[in-house]
C-alpha atoms as a PDB file:
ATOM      1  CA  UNK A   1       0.000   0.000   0.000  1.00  0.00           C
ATOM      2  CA  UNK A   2       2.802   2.207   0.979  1.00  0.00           C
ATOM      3  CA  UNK A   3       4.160   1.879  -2.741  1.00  0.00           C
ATOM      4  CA  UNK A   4       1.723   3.315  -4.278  1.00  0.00           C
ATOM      5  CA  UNK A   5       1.370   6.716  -1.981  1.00  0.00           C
ATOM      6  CA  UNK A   6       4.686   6.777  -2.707  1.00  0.00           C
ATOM      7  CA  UNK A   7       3.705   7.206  -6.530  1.00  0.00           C
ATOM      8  CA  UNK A   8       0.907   9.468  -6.405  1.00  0.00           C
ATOM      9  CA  UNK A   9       3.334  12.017  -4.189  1.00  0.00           C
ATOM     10  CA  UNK A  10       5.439  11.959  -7.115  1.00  0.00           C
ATOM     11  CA  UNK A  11       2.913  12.206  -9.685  1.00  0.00           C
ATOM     12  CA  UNK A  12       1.419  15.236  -7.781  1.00  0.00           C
ATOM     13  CA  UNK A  13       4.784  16.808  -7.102  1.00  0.00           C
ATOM     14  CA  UNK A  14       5.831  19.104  -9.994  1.00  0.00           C
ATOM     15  CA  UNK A  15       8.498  18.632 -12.192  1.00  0.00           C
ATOM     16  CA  UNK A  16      11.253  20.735 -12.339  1.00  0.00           C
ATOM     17  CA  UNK A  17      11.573  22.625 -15.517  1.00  0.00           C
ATOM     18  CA  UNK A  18      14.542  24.085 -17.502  1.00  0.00           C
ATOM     19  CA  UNK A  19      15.061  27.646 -16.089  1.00  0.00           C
ATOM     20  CA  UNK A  20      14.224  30.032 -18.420  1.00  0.00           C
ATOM     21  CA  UNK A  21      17.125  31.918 -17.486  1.00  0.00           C
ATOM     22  CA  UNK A  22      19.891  31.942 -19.485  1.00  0.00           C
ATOM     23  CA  UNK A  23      22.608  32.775 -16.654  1.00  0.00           C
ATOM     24  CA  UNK A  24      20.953  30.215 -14.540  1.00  0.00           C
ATOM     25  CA  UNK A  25      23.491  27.450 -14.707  1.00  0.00           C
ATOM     26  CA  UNK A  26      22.473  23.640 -15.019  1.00  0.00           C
ATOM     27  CA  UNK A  27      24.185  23.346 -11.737  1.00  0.00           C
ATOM     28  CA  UNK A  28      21.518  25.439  -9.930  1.00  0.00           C
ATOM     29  CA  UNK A  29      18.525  23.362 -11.583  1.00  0.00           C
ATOM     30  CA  UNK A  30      20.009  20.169 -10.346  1.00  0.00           C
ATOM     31  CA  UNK A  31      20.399  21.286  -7.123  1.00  0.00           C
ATOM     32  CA  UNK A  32      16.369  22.719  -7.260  1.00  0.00           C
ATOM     33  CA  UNK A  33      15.608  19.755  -8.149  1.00  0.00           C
ATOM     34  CA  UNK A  34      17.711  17.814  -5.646  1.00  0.00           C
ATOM     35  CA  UNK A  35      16.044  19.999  -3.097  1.00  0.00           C
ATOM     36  CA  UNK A  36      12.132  19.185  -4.704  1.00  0.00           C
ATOM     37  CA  UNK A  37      13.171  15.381  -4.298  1.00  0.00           C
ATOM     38  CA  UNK A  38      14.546  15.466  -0.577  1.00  0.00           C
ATOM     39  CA  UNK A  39      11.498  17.711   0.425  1.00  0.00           C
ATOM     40  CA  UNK A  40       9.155  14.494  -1.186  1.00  0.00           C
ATOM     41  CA  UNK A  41      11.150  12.081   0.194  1.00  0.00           C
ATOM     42  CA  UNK A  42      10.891  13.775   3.573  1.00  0.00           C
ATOM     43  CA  UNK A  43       7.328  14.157   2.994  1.00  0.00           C
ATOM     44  CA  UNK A  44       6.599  10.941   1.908  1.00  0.00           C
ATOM     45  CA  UNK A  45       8.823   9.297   5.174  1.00  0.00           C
ATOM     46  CA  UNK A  46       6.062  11.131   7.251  1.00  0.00           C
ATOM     47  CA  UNK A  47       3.478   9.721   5.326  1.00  0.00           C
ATOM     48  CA  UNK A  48       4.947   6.361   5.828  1.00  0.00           C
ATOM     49  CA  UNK A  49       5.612   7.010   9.794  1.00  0.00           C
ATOM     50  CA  UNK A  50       1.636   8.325  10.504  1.00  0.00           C
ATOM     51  CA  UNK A  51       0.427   5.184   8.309  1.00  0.00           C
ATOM     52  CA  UNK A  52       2.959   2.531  10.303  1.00  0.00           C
ATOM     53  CA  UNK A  53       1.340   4.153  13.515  1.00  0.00           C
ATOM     54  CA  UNK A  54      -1.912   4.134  12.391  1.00  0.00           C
ATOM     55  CA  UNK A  55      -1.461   0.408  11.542  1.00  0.00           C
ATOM     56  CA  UNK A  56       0.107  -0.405  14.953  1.00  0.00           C
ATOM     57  CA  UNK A  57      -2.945   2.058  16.631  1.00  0.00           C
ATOM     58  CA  UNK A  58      -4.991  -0.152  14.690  1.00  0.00           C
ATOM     59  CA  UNK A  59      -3.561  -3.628  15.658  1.00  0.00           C
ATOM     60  CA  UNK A  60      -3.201  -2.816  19.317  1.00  0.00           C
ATOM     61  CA  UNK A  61      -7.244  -1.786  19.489  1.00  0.00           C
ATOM     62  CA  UNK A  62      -7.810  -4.946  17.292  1.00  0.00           C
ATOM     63  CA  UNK A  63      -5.747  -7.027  20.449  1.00  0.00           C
ATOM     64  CA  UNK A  64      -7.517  -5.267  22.729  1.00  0.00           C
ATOM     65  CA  UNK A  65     -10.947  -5.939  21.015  1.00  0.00           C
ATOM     66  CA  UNK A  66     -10.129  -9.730  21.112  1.00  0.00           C
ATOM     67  CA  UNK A  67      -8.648  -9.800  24.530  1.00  0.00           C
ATOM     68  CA  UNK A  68     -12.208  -8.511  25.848  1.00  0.00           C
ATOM     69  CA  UNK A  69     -14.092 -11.147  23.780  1.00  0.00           C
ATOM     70  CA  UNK A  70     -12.248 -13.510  25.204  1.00  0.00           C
ATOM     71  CA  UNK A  71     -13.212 -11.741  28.648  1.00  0.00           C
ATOM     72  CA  UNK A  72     -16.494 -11.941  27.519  1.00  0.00           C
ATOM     73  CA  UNK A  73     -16.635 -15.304  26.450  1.00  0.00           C
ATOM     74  CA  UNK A  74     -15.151 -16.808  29.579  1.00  0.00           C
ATOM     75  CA  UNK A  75     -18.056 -14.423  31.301  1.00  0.00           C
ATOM     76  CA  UNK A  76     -20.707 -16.127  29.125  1.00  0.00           C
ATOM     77  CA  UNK A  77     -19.310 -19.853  29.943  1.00  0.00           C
ATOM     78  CA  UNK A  78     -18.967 -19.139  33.670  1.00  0.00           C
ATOM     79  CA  UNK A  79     -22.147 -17.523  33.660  1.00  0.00           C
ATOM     80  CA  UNK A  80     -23.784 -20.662  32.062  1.00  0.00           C
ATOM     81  CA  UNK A  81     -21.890 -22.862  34.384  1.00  0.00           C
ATOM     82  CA  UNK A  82     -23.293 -20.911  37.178  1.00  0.00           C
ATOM     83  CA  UNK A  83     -27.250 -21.311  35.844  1.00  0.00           C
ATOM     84  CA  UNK A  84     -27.078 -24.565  35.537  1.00  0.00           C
ATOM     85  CA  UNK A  85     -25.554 -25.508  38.928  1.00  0.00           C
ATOM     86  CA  UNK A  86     -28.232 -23.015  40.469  1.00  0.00           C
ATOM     87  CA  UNK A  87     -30.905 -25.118  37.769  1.00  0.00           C
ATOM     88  CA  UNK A  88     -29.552 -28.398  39.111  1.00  0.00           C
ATOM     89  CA  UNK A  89     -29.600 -27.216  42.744  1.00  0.00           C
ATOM     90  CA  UNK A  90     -33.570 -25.312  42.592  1.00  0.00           C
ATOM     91  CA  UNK A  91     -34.539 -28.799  40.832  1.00  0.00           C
ATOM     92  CA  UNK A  92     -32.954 -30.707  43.833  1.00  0.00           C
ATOM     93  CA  UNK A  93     -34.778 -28.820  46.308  1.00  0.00           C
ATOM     94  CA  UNK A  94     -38.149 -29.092  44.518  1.00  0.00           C
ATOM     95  CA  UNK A  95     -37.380 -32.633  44.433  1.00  0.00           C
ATOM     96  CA  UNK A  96     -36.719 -32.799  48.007  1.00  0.00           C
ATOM     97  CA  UNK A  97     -39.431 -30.446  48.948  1.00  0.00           C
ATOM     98  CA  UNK A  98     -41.943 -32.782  47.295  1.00  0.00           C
ATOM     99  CA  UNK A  99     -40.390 -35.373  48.717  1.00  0.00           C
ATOM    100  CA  UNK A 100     -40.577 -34.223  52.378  1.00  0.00           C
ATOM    101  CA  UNK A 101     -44.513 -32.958  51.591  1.00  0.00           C
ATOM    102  CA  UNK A 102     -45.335 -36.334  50.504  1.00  0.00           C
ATOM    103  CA  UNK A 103     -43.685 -38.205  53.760  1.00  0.00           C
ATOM    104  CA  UNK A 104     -44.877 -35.625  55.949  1.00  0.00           C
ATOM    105  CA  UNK A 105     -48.258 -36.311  54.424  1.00  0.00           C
ATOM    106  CA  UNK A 106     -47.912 -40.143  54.701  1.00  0.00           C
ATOM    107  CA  UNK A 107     -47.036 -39.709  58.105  1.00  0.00           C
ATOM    108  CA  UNK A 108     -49.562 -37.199  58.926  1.00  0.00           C
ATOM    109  CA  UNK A 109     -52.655 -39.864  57.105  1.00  0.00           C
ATOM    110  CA  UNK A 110     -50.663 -42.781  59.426  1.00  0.00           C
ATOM    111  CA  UNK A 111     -51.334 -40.700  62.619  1.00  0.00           C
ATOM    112  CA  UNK A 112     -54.845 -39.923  61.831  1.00  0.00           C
ATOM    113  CA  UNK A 113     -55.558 -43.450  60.888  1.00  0.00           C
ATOM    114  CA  UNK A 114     -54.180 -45.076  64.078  1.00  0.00           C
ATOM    115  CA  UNK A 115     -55.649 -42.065  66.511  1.00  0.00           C
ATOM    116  CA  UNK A 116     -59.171 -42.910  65.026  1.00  0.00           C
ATOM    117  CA  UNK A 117     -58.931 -46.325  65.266  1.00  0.00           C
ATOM    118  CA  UNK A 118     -57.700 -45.899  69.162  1.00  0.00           C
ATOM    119  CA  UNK A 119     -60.765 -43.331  69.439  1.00  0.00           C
ATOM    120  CA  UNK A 120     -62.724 -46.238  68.090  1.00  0.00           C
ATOM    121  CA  UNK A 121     -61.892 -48.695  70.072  1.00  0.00           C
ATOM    122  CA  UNK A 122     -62.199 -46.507  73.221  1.00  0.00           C
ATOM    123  CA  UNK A 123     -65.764 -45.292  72.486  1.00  0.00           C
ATOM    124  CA  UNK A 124     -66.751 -49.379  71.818  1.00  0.00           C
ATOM    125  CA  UNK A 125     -64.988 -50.023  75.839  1.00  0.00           C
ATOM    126  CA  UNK A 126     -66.911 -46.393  77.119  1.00  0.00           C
ATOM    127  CA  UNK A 127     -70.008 -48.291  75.381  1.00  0.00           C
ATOM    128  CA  UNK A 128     -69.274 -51.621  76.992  1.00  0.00           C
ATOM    129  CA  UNK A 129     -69.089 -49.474  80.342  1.00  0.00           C
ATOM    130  CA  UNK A 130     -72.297 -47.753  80.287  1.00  0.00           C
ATOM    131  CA  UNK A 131     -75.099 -49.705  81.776  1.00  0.00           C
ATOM    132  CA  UNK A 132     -78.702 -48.204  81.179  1.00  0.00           C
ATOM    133  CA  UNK A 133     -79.889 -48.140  84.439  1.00  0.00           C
ATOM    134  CA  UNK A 134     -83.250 -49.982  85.258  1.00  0.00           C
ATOM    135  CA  UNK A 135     -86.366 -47.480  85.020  1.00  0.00           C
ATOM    136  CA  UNK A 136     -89.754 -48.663  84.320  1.00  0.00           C
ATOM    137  CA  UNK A 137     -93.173 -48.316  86.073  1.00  0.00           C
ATOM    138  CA  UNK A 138     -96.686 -49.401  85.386  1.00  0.00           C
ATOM    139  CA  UNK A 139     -99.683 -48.277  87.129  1.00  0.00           C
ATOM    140  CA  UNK A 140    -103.489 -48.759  86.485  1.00  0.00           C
ATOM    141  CA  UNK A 141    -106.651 -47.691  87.951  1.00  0.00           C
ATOM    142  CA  UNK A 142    -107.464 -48.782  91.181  1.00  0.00           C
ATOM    143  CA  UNK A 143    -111.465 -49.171  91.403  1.00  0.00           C
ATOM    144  CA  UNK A 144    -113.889 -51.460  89.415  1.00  0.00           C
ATOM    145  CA  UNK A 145    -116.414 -49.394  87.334  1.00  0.00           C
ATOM    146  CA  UNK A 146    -116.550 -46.375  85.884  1.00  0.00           C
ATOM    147  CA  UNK A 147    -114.446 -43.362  86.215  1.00  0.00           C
ATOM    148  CA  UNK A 148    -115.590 -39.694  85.472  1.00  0.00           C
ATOM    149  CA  UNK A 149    -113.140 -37.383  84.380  1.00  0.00           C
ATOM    150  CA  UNK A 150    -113.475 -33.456  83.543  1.00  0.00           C
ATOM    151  CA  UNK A 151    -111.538 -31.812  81.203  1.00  0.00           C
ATOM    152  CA  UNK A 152    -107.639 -30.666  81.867  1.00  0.00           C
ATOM    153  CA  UNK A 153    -107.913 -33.475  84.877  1.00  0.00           C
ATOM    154  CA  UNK A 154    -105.274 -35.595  85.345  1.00  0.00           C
ATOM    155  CA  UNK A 155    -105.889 -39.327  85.411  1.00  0.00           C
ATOM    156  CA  UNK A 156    -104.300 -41.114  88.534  1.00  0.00           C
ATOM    157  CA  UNK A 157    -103.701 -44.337  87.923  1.00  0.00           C
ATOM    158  CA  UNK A 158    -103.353 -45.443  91.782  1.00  0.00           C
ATOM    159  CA  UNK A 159    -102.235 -49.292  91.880  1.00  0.00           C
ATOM    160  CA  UNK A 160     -98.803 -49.935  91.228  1.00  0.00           C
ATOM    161  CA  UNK A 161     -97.535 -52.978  90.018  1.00  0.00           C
ATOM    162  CA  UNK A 162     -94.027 -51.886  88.796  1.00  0.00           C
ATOM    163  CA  UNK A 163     -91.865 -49.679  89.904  1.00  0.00           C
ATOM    164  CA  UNK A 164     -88.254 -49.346  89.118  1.00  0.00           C
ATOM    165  CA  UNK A 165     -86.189 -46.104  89.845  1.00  0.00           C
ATOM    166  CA  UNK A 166     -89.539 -45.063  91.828  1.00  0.00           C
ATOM    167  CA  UNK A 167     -89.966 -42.303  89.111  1.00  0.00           C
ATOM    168  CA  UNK A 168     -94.249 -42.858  89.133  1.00  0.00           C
ATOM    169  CA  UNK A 169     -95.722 -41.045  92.207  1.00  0.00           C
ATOM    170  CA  UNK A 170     -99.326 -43.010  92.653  1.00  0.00           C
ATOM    171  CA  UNK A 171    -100.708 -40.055  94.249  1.00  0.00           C
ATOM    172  CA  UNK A 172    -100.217 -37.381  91.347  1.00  0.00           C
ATOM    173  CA  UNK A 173    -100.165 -39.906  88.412  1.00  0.00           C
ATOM    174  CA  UNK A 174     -96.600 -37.925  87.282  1.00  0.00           C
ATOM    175  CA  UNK A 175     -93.728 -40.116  86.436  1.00  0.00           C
ATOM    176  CA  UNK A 176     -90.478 -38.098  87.422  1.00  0.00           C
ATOM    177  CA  UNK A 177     -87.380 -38.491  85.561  1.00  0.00           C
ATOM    178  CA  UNK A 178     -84.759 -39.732  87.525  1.00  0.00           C
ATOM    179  CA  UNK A 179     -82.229 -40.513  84.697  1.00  0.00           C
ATOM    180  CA  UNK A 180     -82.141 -38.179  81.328  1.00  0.00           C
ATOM    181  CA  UNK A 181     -82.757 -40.268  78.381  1.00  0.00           C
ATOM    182  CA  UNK A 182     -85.064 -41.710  75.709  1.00  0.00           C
ATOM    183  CA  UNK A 183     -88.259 -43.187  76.994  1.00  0.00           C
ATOM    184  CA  UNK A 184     -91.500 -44.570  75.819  1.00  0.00           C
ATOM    185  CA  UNK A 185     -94.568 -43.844  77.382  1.00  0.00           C
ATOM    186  CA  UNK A 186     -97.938 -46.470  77.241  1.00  0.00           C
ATOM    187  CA  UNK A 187    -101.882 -45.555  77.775  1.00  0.00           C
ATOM    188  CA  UNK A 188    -103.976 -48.346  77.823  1.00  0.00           C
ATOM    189  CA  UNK A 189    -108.037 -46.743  78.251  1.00  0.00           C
ATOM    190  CA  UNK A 190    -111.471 -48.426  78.319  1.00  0.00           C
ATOM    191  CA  UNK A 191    -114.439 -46.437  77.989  1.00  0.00           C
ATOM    192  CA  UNK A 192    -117.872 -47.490  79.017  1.00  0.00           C
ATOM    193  CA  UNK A 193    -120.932 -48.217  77.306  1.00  0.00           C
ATOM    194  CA  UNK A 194    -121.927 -45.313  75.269  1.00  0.00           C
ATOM    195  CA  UNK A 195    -119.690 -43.052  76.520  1.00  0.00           C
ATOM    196  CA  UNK A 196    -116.173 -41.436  75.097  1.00  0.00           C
ATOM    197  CA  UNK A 197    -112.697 -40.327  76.154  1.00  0.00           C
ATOM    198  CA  UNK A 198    -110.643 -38.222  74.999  1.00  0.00           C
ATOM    199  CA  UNK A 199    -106.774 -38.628  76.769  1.00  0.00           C
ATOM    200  CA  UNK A 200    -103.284 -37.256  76.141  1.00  0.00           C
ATOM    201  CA  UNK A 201     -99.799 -37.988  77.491  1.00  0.00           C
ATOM    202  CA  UNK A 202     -98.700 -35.032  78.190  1.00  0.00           C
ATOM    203  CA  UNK A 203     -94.528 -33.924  78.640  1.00  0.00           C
ATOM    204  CA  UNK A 204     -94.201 -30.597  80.840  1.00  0.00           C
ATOM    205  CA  UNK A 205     -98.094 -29.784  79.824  1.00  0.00           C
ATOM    206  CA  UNK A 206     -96.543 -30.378  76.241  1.00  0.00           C
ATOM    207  CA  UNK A 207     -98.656 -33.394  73.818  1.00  0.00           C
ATOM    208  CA  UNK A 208     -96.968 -36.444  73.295  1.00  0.00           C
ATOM    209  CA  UNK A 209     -99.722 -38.453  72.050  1.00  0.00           C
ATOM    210  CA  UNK A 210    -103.531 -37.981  71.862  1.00  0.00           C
ATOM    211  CA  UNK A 211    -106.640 -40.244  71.452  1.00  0.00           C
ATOM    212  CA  UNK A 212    -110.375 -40.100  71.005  1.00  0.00           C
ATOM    213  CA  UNK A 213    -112.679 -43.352  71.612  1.00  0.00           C
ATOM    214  CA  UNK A 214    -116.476 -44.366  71.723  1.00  0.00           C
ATOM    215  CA  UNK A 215    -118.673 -47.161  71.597  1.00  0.00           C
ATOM    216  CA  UNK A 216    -122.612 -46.843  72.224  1.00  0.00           C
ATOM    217  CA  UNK A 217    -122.852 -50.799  72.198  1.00  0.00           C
ATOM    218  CA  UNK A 218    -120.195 -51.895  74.663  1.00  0.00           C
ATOM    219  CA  UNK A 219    -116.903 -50.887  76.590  1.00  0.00           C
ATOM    220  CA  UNK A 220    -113.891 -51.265  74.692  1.00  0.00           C
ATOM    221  CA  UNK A 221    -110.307 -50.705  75.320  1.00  0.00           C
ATOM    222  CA  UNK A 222    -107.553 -48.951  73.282  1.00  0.00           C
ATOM    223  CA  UNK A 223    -104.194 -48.002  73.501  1.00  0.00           C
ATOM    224  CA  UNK A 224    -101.337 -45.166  72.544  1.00  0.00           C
ATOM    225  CA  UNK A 225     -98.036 -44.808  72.666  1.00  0.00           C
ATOM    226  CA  UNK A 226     -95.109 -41.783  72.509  1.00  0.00           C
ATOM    227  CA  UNK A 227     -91.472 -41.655  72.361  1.00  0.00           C
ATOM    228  CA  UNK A 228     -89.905 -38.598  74.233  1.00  0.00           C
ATOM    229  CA  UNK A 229     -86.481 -37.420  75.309  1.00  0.00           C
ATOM    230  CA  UNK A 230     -86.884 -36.567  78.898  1.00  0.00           C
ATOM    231  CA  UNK A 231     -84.323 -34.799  80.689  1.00  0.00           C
ATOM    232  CA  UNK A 232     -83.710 -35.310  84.502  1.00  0.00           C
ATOM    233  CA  UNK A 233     -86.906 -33.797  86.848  1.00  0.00           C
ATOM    234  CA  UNK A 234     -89.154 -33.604  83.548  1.00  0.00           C
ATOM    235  CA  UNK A 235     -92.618 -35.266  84.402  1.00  0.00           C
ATOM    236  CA  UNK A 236     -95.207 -37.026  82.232  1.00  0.00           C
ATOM    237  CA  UNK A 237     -98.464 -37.898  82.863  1.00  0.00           C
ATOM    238  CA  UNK A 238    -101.735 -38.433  81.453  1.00  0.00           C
ATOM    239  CA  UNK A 239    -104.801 -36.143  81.498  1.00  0.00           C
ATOM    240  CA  UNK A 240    -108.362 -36.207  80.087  1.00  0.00           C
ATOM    241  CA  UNK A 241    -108.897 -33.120  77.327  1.00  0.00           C
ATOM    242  CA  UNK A 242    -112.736 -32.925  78.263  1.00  0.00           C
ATOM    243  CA  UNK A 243    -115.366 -34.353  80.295  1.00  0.00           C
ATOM    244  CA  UNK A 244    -115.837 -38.521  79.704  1.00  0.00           C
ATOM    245  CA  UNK A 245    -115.667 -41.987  81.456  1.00  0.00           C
ATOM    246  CA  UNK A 246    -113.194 -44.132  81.548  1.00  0.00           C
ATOM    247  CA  UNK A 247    -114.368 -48.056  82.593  1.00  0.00           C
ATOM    248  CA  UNK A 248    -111.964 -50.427  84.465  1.00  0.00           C
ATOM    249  CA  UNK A 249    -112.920 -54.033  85.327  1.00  0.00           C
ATOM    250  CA  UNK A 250    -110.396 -56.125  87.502  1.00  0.00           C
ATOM    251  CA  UNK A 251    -110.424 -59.725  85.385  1.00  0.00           C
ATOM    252  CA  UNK A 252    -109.919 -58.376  81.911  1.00  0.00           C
ATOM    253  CA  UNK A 253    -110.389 -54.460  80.950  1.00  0.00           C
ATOM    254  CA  UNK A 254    -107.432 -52.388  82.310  1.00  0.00           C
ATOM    255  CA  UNK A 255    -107.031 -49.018  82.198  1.00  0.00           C
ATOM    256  CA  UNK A 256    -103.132 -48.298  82.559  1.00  0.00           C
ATOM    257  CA  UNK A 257    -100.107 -46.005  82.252  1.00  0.00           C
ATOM    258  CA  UNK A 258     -96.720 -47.548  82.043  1.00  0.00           C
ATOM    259  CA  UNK A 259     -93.489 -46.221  80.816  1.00  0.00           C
ATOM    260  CA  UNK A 260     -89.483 -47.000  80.461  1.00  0.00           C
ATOM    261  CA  UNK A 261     -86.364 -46.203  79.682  1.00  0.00           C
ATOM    262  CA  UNK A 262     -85.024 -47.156  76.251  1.00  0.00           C
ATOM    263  CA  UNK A 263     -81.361 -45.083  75.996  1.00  0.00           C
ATOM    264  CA  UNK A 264     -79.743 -42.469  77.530  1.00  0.00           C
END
C-alpha cells in the first residue's frame, strides 16, 4: 500500500523545468531539483511514519478488542456454568421439597388413621361401660267401674304394680325423671258403654300423644303410645282433654299407664 502513496506524491509533485534563465546554470537546476526530491522524500517518510502508527494504533485496538471477547466469552461460559448448577440445585430442592410434603403427608394420614382407630376402640370399651340403668313403672286404675273425668284433669292411675327407679308417684299420676334419656310412654283406656274419652300424654303440659274413643254398644279398650327425650326432673303424665268416662274391670279391661327407659 505504501508503494503506491509513494507514486501518487510523485505524480502530484511538480516537475522541475529548464530555467528560463539563461545565466541560470544547469548546476543550480540540479540542485532545485535535488532539493524538490529530498522535500518528497521527507514528505513521503512522514506519510509512511503516521500510516505505520496508524497500523500499529490499529492492531493494538484490534488485540484489545479480542482480549475482551475472550473476557467476555469466559463471562458467558462461567455464567452458564453458574445457571445450571443453580438449575440443578432449585430442581434438587423441589425434588426434596416434594419429597418431604409427601412423607410428611404419609405420616400425617398414618397418625390420623391409628388415633381414630384408638378413638374407636375406646368409644366401643366407654359403650361396653355404660349400663342403662333400670327405670320402668306401670300403674293402672285402682277401682272397678266407671271413672268420670273433667276436662284438663289428670288421670291417677293409683295401683302400682311396677316400679323401678320409683320415678311414678301413685298419688299425682306424674312419672319423674330420675335418669335423662329416651323413653316410651304407654296408655292403655277403656271407655264405658256409650260413653267417650278423649286422653293425652302429656310432657311438661306439652302433647306427646292424643286419642279419642267411643262405643254406644259396649266398653272397649284402646291403647297409645309416645317416644320422648326426657331430661332429669321432667314429668309425664296423662290427662283427660274434656269431660268422659273411663271403665276399668279387675279380670280383663285395664285401664293403665306404664313407661321406660329405652337409651340415655
Amino acid at each position: 500500500m505504501w508503494r503506491w502513496l509513494v507514486l501518487m506524491v510523485l505524480l502530484g509533485t511538480p516537475l522541475a523545468a529548464e530555467p528560463s534563465c539563461p545565466v541560470c546554470s544547469k548546476y543550480d537546476y540540479e540542485v532545485s531539483l535535488l532539493e524538490r526530491v529530498l522535500s518528497n522524500e521527507l514528505a513521503l517518510k512522514n506519510t509512511l511514519d503516521k500510516i505505520s502508527e496508524t497500523h500499529a494504533k490499529v492492531e493494538d485496538t484490534l488485540k484489545a478488542i479480542q482480549g475482551e471477547n475472550v473476557k467476555l466469552n469466559h463471562a458467558m461460559t462461567a455464567l452458564e456454568i453458574k445457571k445450571k448448577e443453580m438449575d440443578e440445585r432449585l430442581n434438587n430442592s423441589i425434588n426434596s421439597g416434594i419429597t418431604n410434603v409427601s412423607e410428611t403427608i404419609s405420616e400425617m394420614k398414618t397418625n390420623v388413621q391409628v388415633l381414630v382407630a384408638k378413638t374407636e376402640k375406646e368409644l366401643e370399651a366407654m359403650k361396653e361401660q355404660i349400663v342403662v340403668p333400670l327405670v320402668i313403672f306401670h300403674a293402672r286404675l285402682n277401682v272397678d267401674g266407671k271413672h268420670t273425668f273433667t276436662g284438663n284433669q289428670a288421670v291417677v292411675f293409683k295401683t302400682v304394680l311396677v316400679n323401678e327407679g320409683r320415678g311414678y308417684d301413685p298419688a299425682t299420676g306424674h312419672f319423674t325423671a330420675s335418669v335423662a334419656g329416651v323413653y316410651m310412654f304407654t296408655v292403655q283406656y277403656c271407655t264405658y258403654t256409650a260413653s267417650y274419652a278423649y286422653l293425652e300424654i302429656t310432657h311438661e303440659r306439652k302433647p306427646l300423644q292424643r286419642s279419642y274413643h267411643y262405643d254406644k254398644d259396649s266398653a272397649a279398650c284402646v291403647s297409645m303410645q309416645a317416644f320422648a327425650q326426657v331430661a332429669m326432673g321432667e314429668k309425664v303424665w296423662v290427662r283427660s282433654l274434656s269431660s268422659g268416662d273411663l271403665y276399668h274391670h279387675g279380670d280383663n279391661m285395664w285401664s293403665s299407664f306404664a313407661g321406660f327407659l329405652v337409651h340415655l
